[in-house]
PDB file of N, CA and C in Angstrom:
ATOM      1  N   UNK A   1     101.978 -55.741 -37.336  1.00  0.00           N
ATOM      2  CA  UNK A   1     101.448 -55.717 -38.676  1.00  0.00           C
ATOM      3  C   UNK A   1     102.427 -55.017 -39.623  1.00  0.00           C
ATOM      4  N   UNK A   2     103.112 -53.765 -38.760  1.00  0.00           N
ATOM      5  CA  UNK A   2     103.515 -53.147 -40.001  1.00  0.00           C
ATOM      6  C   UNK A   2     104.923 -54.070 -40.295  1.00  0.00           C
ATOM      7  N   UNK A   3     105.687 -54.608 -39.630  1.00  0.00           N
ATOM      8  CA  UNK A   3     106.717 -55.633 -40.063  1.00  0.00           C
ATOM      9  C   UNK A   3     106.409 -56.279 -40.865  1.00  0.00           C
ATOM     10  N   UNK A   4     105.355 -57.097 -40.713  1.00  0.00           N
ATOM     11  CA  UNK A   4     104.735 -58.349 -41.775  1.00  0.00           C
ATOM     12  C   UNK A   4     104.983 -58.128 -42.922  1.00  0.00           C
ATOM     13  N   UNK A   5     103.895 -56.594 -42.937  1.00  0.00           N
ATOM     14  CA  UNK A   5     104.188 -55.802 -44.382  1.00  0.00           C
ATOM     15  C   UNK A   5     105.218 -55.746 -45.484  1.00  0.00           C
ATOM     16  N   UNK A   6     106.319 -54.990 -43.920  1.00  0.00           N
ATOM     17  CA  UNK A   6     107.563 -55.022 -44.855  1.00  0.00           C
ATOM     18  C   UNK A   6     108.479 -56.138 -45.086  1.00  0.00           C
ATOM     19  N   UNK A   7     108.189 -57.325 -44.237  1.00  0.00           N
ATOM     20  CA  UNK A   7     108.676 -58.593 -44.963  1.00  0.00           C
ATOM     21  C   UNK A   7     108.214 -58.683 -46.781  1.00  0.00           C
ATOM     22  N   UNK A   8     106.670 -58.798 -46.427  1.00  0.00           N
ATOM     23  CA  UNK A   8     106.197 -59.089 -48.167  1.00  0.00           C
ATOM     24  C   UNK A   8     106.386 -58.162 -48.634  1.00  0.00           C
ATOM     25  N   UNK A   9     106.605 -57.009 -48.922  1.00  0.00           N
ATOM     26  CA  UNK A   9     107.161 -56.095 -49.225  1.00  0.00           C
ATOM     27  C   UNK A   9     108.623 -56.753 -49.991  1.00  0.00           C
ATOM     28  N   UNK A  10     109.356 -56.734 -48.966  1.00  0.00           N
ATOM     29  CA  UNK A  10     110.718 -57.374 -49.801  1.00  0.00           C
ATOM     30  C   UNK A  10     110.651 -58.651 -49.906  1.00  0.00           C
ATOM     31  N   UNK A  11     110.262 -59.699 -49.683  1.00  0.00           N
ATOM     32  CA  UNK A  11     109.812 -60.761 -50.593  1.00  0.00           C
ATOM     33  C   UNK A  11     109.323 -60.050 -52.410  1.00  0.00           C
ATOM     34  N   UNK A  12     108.470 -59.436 -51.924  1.00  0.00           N
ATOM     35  CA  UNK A  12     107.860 -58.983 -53.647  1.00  0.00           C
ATOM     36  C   UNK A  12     109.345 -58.611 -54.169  1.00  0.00           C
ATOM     37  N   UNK A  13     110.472 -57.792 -54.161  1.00  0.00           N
ATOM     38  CA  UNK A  13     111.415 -57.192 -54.303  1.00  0.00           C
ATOM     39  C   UNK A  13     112.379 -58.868 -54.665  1.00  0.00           C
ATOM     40  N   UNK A  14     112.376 -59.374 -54.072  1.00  0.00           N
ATOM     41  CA  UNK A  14     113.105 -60.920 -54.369  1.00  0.00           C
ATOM     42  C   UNK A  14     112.690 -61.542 -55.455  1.00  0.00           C
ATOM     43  N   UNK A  15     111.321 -61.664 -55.018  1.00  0.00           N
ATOM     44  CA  UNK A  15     110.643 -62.528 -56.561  1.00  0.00           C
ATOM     45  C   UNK A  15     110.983 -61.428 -57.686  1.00  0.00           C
ATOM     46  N   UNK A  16     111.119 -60.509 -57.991  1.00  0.00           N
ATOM     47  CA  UNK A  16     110.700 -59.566 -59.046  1.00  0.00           C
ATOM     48  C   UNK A  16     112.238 -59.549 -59.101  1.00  0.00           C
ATOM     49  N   UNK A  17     112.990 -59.825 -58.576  1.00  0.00           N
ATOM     50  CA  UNK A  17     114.796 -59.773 -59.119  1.00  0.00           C
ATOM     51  C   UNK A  17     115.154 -60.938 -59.655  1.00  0.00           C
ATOM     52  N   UNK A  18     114.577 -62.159 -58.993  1.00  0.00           N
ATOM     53  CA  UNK A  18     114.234 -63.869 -59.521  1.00  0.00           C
ATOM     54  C   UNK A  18     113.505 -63.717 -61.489  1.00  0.00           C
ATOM     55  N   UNK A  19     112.826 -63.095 -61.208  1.00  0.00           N
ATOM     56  CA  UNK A  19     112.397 -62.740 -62.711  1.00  0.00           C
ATOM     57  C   UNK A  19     113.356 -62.189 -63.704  1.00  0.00           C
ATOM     58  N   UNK A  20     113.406 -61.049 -63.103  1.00  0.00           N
ATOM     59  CA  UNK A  20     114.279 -60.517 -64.456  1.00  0.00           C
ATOM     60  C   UNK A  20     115.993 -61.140 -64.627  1.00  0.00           C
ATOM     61  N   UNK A  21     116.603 -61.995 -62.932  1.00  0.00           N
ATOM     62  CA  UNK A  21     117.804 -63.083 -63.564  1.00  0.00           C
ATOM     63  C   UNK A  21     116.810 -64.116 -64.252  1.00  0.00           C
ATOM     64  N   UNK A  22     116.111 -64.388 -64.391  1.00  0.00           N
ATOM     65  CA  UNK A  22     116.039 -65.407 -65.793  1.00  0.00           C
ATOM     66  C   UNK A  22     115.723 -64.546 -67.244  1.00  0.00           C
ATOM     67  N   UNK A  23     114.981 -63.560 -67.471  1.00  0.00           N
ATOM     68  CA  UNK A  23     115.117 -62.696 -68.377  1.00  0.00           C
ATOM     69  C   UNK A  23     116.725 -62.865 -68.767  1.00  0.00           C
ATOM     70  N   UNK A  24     117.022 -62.005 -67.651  1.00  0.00           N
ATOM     71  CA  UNK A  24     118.222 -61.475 -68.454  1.00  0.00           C
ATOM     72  C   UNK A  24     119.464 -63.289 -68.744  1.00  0.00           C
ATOM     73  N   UNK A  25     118.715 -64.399 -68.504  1.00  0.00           N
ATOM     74  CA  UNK A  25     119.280 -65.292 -68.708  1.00  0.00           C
ATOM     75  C   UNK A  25     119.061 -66.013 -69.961  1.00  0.00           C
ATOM     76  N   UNK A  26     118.101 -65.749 -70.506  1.00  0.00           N
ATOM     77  CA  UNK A  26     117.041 -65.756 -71.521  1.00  0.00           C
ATOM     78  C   UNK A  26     118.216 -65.156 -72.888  1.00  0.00           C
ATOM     79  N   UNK A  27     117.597 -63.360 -72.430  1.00  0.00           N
ATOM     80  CA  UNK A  27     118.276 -62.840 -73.212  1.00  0.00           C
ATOM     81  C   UNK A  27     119.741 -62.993 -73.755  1.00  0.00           C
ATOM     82  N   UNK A  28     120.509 -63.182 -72.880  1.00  0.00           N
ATOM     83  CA  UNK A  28     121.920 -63.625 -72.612  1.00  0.00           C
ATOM     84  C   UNK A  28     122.640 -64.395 -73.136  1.00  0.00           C
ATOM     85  N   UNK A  29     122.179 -65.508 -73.208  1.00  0.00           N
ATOM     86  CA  UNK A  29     122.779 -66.784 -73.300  1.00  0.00           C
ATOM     87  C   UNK A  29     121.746 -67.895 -74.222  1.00  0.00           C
ATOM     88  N   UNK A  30     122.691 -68.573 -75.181  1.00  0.00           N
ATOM     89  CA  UNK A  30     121.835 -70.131 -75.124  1.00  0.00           C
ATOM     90  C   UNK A  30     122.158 -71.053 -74.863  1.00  0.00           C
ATOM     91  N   UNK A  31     123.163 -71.067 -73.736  1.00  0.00           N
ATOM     92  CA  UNK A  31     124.020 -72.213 -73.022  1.00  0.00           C
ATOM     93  C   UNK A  31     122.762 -72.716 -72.209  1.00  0.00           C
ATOM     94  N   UNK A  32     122.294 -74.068 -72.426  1.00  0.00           N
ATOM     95  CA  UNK A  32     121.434 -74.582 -71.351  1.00  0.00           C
ATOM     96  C   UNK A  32     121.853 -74.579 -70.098  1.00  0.00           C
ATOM     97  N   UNK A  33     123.028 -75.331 -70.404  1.00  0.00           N
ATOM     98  CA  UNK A  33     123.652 -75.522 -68.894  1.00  0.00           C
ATOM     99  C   UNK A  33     123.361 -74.571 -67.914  1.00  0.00           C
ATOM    100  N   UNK A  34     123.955 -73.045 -68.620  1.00  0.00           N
ATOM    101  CA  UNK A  34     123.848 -71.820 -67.788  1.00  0.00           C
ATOM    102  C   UNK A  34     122.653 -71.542 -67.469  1.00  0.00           C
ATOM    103  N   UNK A  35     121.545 -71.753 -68.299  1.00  0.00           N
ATOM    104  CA  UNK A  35     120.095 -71.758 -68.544  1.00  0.00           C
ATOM    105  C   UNK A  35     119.538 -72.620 -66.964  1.00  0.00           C
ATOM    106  N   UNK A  36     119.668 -73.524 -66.961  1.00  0.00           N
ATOM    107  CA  UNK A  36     119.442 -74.908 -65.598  1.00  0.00           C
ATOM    108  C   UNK A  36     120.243 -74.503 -64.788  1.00  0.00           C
ATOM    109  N   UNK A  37     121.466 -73.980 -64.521  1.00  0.00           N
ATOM    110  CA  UNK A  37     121.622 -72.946 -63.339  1.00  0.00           C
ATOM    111  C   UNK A  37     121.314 -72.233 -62.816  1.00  0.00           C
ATOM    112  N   UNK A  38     120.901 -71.490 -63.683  1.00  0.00           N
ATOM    113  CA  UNK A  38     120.298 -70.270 -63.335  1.00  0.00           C
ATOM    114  C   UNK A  38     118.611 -70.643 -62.553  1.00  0.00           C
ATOM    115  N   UNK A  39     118.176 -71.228 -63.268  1.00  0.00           N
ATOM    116  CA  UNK A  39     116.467 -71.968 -63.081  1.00  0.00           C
ATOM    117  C   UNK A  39     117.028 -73.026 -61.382  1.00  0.00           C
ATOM    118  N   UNK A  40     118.168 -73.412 -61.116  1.00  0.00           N
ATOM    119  CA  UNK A  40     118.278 -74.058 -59.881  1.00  0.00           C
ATOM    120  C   UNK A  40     118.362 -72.677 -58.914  1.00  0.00           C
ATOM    121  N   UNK A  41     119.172 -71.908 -59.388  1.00  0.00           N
ATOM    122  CA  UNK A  41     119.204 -70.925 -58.432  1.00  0.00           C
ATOM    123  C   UNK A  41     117.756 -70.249 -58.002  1.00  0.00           C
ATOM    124  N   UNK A  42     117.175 -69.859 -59.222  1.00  0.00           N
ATOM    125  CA  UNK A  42     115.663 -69.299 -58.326  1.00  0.00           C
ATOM    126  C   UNK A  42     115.202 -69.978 -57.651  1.00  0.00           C
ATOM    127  N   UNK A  43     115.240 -71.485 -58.556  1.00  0.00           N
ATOM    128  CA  UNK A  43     113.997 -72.483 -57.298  1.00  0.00           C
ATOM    129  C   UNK A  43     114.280 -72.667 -55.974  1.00  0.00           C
ATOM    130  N   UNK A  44     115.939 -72.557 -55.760  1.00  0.00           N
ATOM    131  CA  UNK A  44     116.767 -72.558 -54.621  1.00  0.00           C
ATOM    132  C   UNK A  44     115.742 -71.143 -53.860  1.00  0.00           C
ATOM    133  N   UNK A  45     116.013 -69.927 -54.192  1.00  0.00           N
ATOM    134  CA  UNK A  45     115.750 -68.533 -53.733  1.00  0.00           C
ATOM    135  C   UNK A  45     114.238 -68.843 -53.672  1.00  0.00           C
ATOM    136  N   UNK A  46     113.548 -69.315 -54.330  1.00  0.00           N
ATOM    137  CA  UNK A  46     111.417 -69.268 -54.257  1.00  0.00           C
ATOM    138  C   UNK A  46     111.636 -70.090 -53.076  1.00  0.00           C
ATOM    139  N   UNK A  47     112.213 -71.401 -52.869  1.00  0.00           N
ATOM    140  CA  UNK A  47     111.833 -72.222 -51.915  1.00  0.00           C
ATOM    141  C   UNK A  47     112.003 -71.930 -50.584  1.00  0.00           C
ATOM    142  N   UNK A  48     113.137 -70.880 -50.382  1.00  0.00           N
ATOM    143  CA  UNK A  48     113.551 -70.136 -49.340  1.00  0.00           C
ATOM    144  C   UNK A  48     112.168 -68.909 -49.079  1.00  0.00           C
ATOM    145  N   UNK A  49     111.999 -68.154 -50.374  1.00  0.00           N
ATOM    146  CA  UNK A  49     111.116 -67.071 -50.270  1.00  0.00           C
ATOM    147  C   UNK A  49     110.052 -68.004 -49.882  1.00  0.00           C
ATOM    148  N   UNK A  50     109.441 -68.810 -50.091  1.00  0.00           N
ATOM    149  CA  UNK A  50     108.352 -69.753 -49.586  1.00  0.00           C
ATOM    150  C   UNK A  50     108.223 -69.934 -47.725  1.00  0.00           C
ATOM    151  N   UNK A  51     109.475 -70.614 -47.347  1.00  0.00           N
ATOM    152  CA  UNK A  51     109.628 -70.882 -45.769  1.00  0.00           C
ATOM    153  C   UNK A  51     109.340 -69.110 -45.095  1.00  0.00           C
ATOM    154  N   UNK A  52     109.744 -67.866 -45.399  1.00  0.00           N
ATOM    155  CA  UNK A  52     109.774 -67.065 -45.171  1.00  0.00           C
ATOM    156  C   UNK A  52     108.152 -66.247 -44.825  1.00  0.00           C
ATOM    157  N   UNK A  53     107.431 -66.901 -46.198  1.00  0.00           N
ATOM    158  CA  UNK A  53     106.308 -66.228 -46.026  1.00  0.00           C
ATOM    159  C   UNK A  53     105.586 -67.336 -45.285  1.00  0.00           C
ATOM    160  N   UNK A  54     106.100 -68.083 -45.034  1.00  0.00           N
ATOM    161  CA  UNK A  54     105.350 -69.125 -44.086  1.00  0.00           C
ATOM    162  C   UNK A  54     105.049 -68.538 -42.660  1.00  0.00           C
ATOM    163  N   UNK A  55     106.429 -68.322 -42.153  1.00  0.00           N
ATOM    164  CA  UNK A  55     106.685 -67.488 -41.241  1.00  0.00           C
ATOM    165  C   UNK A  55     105.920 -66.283 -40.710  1.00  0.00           C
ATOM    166  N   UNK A  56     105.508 -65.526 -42.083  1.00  0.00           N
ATOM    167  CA  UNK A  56     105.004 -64.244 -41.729  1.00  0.00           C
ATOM    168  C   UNK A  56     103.310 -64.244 -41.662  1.00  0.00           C
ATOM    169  N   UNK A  57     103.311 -65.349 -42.172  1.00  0.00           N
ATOM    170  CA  UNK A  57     101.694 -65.894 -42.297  1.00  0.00           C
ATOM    171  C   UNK A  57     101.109 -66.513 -40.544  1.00  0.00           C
ATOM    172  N   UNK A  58     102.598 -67.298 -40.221  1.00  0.00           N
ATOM    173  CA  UNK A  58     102.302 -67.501 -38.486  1.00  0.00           C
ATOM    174  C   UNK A  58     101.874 -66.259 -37.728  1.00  0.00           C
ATOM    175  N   UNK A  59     103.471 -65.221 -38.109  1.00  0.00           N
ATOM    176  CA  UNK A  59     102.706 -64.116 -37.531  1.00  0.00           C
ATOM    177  C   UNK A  59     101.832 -63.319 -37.579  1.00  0.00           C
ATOM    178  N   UNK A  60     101.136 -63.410 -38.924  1.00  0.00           N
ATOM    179  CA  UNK A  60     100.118 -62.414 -39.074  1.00  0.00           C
ATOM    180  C   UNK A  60      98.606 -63.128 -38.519  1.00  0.00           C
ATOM    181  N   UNK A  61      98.782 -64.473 -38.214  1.00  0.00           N
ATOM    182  CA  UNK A  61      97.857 -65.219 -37.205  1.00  0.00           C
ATOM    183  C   UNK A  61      97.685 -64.996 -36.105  1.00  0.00           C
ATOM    184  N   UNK A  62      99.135 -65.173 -35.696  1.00  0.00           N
ATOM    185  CA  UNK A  62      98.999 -64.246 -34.026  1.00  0.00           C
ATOM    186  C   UNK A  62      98.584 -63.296 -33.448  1.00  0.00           C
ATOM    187  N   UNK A  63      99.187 -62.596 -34.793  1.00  0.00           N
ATOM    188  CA  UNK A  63      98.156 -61.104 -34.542  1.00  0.00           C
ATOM    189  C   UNK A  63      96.727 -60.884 -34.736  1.00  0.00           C
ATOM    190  N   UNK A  64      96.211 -61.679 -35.552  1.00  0.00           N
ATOM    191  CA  UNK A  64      94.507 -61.269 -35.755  1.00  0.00           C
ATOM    192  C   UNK A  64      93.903 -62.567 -34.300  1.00  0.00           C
ATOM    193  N   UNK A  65      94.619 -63.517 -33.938  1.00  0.00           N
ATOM    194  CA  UNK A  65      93.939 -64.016 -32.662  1.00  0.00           C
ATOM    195  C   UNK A  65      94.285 -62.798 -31.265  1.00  0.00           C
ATOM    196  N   UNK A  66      94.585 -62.189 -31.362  1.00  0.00           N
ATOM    197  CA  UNK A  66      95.377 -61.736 -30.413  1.00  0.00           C
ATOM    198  C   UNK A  66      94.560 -60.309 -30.478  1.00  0.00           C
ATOM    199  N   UNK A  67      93.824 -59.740 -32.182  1.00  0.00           N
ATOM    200  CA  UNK A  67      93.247 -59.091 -32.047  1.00  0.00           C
ATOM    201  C   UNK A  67      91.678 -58.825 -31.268  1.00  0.00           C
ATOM    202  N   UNK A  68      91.250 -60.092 -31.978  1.00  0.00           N
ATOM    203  CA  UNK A  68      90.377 -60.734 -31.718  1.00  0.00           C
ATOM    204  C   UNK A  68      89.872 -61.235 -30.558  1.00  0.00           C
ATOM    205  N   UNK A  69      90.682 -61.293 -29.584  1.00  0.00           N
ATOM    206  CA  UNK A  69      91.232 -61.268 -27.887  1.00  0.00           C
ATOM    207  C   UNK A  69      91.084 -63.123 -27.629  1.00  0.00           C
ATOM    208  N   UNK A  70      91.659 -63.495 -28.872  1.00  0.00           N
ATOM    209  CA  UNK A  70      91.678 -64.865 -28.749  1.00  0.00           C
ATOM    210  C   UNK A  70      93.049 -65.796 -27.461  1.00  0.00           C
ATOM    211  N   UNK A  71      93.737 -64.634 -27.752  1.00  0.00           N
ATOM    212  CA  UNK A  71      95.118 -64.991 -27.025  1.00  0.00           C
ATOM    213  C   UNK A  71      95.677 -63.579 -26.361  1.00  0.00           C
ATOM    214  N   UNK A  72      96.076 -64.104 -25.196  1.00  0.00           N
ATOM    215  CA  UNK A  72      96.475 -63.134 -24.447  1.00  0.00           C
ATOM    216  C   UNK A  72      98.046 -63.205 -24.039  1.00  0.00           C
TER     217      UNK A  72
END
């Protein structure tokens, strides 16, 4: 459990750095181009942060069957 945690834990820490590079892309710039780079790169980084919490969602299954004395 407590791993899980600190996966979403730094997931939250990813998304919340994904935010403020478009802020500060926002603020920055009014080059679209750079603008749609930048917006490929997060969706690139969410879609990854996505498979990840997929992952941690398996394991945090395992663990409540396992609590549960579903699986041994």
């Amino acid at each position: 459990m407590g791993s899980i945690a600190l996966g979403e834990a730094a997931l939250a820490h990813v998304i919340n750095a994904e935010g403020e590079k478009i802020q500060a892309a926002i603020a920055n710039t009014n080059d679209v181009d750079k603008m749609i780079e930048v917006n490929e790169s997060v969706r690139d980084t969410l879609k990854q942060v996505n498979e990840v919490e997929q992952t941690l969602l398996a394991k945090l299954q395992l663990v409540v069957e396992f609590v549960r004395g579903e699986r041994t």
